[in-house]
C-alpha atoms as a PDB file:
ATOM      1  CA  UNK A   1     -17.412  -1.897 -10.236  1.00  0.00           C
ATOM      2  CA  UNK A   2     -13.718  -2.941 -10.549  1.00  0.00           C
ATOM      3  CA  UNK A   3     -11.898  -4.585  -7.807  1.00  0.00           C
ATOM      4  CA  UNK A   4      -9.419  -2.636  -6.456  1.00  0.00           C
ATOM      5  CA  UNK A   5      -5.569  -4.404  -6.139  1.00  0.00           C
ATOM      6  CA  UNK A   6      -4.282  -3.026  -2.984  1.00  0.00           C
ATOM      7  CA  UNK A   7      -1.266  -4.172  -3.368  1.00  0.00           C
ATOM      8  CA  UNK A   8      -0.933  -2.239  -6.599  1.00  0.00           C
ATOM      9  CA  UNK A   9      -2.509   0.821  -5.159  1.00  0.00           C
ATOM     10  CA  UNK A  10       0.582   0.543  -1.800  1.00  0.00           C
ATOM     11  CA  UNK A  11       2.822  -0.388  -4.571  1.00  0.00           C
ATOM     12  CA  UNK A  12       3.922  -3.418  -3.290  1.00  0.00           C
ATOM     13  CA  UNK A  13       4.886  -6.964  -4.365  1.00  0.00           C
ATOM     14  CA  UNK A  14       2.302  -9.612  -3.781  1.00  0.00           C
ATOM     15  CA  UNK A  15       4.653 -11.455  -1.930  1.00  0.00           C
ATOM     16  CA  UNK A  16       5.164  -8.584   0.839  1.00  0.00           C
ATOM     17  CA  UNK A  17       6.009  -9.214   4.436  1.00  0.00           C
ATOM     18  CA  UNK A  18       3.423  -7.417   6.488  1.00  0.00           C
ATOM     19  CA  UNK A  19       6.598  -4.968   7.597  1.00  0.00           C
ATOM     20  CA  UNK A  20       6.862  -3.994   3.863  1.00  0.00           C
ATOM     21  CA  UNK A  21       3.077  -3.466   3.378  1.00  0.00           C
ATOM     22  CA  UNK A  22       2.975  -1.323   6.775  1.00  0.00           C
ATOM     23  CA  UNK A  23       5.937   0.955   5.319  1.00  0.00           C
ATOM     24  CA  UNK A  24       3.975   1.320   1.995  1.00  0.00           C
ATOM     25  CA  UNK A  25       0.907   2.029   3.835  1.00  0.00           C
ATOM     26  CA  UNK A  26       2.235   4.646   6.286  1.00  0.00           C
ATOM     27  CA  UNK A  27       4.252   6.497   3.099  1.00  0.00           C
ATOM     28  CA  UNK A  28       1.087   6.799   1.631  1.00  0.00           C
ATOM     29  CA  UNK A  29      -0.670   8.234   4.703  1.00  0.00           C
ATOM     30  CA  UNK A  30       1.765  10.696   5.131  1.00  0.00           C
ATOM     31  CA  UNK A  31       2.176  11.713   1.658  1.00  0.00           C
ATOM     32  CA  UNK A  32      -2.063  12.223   1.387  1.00  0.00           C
ATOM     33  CA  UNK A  33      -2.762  13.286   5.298  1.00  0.00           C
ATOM     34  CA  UNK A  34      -3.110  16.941   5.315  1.00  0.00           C
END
């Protein structure tokens, strides 16, 4: 089983302040949450 790159899957740079990564992360809940 692959390892999953979460920063790929947020779409963010591996370099990402944790404000960026929460961003990514709460555009993707809200763009998959019902």
């Amino acid at each position: 089983m692959a390892k999953r790159d979460y920063y790929e899957v947020l779409d963010v740079d591996k370099n990402a302040s944790a404000d960026e990564i929460k961003k990514a992360y709460r555009k993707k809940a809200i763009q998959y949450h019902p």
